[in-house]
Protein backbone atom coordinates (compact mmCIF):
# COMPACT_ATOMS: atom_id res chain seq x y z
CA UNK A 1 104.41 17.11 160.49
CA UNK A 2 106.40 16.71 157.12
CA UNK A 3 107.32 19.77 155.43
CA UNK A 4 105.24 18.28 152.56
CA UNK A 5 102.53 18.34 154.99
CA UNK A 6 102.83 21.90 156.29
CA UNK A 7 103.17 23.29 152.77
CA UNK A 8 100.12 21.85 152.50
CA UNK A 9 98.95 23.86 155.24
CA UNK A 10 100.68 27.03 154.60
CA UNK A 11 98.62 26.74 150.90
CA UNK A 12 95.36 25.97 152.60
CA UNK A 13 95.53 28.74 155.04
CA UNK A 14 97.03 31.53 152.08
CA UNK A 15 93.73 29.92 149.72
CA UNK A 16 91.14 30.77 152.95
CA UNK A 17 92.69 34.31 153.41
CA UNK A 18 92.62 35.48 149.85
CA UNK A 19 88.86 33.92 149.33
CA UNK A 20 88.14 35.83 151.84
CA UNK A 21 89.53 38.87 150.86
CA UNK A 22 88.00 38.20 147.92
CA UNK A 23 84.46 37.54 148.98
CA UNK A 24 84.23 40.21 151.14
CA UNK A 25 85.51 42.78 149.07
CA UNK A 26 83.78 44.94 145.90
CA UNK A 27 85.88 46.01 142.52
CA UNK A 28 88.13 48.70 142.62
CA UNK A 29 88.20 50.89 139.30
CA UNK A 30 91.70 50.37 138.86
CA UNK A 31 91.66 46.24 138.56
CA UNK A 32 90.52 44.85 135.35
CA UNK A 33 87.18 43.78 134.99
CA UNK A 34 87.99 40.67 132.56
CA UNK A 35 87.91 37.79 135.31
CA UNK A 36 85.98 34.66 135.37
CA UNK A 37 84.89 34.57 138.77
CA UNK A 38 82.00 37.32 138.39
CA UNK A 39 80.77 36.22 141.63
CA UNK A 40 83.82 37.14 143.74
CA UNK A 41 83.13 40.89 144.81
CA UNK A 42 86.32 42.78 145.60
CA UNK A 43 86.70 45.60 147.69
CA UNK A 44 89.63 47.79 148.46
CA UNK A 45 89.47 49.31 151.81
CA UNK A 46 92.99 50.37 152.55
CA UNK A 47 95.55 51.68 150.26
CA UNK A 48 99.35 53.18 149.92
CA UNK A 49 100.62 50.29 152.36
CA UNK A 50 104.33 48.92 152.49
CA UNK A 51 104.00 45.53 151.79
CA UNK A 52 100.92 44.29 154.30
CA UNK A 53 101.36 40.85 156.17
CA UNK A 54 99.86 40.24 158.91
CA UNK A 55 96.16 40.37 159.58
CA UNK A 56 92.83 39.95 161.58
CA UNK A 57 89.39 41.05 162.64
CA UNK A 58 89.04 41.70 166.01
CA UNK A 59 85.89 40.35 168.23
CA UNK A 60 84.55 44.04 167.47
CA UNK A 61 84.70 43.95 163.73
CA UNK A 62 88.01 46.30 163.49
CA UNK A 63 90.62 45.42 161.80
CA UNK A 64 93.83 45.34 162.71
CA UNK A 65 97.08 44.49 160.30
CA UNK A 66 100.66 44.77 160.01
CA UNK A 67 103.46 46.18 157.27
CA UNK A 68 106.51 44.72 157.22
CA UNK A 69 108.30 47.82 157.51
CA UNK A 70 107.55 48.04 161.43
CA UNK A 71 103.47 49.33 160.87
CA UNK A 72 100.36 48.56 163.33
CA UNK A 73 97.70 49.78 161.85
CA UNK A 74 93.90 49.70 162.94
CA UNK A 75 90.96 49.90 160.53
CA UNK A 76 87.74 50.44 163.19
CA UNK A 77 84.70 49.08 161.86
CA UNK A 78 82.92 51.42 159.56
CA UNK A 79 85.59 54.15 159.38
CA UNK A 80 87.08 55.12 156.15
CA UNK A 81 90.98 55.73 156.94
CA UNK A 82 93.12 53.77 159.36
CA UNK A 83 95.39 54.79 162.46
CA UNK A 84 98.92 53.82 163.05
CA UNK A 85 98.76 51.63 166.58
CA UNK A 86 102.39 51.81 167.34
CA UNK A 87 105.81 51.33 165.21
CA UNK A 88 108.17 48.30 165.86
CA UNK A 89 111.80 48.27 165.36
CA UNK A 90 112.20 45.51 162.59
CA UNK A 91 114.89 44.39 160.06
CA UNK A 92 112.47 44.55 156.87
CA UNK A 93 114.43 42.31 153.42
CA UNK A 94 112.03 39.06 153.89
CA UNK A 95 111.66 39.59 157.24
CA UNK A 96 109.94 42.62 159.42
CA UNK A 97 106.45 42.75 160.76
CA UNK A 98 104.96 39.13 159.84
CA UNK A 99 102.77 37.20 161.84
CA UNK A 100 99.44 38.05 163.36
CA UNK A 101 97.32 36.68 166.15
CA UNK A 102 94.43 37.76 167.87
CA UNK A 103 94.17 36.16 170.87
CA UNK A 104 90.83 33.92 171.47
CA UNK A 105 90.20 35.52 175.09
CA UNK A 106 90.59 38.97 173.55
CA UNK A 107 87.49 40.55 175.18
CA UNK A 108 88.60 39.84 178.45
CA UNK A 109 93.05 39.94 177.93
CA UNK A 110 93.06 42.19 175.11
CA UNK A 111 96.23 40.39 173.55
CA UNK A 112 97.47 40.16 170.52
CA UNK A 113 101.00 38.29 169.59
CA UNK A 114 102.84 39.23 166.25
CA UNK A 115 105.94 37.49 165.05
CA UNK A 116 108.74 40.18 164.24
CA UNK A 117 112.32 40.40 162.75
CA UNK A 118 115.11 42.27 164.68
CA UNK A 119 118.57 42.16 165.03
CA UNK A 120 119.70 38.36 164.84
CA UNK A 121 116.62 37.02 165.80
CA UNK A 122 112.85 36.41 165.03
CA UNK A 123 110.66 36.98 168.24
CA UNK A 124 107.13 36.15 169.39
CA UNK A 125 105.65 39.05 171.10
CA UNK A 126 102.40 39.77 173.04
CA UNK A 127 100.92 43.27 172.86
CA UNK A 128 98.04 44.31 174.58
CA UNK A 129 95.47 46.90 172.81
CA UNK A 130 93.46 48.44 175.54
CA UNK A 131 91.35 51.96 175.49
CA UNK A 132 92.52 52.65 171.75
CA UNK A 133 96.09 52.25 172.12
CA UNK A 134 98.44 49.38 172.09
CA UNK A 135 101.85 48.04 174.08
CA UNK A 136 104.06 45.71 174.20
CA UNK A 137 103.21 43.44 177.33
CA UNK A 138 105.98 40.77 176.93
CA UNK A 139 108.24 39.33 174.50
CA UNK A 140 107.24 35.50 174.41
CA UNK A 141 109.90 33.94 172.82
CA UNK A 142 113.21 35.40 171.12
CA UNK A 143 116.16 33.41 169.23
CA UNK A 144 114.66 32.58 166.42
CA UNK A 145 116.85 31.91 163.48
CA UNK A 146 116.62 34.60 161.04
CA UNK A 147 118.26 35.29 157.35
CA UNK A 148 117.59 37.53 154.95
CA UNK A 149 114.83 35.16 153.55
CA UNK A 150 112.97 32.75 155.05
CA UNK A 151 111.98 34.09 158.28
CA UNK A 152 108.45 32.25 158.05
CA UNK A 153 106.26 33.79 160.65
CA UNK A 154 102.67 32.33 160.49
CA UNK A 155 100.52 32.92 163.73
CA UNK A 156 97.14 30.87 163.78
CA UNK A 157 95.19 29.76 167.43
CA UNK A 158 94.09 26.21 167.38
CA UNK A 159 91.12 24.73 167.89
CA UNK A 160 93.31 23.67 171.58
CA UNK A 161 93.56 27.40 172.25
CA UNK A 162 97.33 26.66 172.18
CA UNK A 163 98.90 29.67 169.10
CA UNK A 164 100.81 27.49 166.68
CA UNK A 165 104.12 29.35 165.08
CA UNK A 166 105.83 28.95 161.80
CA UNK A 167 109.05 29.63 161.79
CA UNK A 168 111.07 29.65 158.55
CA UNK A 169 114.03 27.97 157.81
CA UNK A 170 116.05 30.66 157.98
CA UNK A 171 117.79 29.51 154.36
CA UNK A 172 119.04 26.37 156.16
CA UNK A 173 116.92 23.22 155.18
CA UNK A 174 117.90 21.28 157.44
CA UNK A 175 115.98 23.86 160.29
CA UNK A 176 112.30 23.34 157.81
């Protein structure tokens, strides 16, 4: 795929998760109310985060989203305050806590992959969230070039059930 191509993608998929932020979320006091999309209903449900990444709805309804700062946090469904899952080790600048995937066989595997920053590498790694509380099952794939910008980290499933990673490049072009 061209990097034209997967910026293409990158914008499509960033457009899809802020609509539906925005859709399914009601006004907040503190944001202006001078917009012209009076249909969009915003809704803040979580505040006083270090820069949120990562994020999905579980089967369940719960949410469940990263900070980049090393934060796994899980909103359950209904409740009004959220619970730190488990703290990872990360190298924050651009990098840290990034990527998010829930796997599709959740209900029965319980896995969940996130794409991290550490020491000299980006990693892949597969967590499982079982009984309330989460692990880390395996580390998937480590190596990945990292810099202090461009780490990338985009976790989606495809419609092939195969998870697709986006790795940055790492401030080297030549790697995009």
């Amino acid at each position: 795929m061209s990097s034209i191509n997967l910026k293409k993608v990158f914008r499509i998929i960033f457009f899809c998760l802020i609509l539906v932020a925005s859709v399914t979320c009601k006004k907040d006091p503190a944001i202006s109310q001078q917009t012209s999309h009076k249909h969009l209903k915003i809704v803040v449900f979580v505040k006083d985060l270090q820069n949120p990444w990562g994020m999905a709805f579980l089967p369940n309804g719960d949410f469940l989203f990263l900070e980049r700062n090393g934060n796994i946090n899980l909103l359950k469904k209904g409740a009004v305050a959220h619970n730190l899952m488990m703290f990872r080790n990360v190298e924050v600048s651009e990098g840290g806590l990034l990527g998010l995937a829930i796997d599709p066989d959740f209900n029965n595997n319980h896995f969940v992959f996130i794409y991290e920053t550490i020491v000299g590498s980006n990693q892949l790694v597969r967590l499982k969230l079982e009984n309330d509380a989460i692990i880390e099952d395996q580390i998937i794939l480590t190596g990945i070039p990292v810099s202090n910008n461009h780490d990338g980290g985009a976790l989606r499933f495809g419609p092939d059930g195969y998870l697709y990673l986006g790795t940055g490049d790492a401030t080297q072009p030549d790697l995009a």
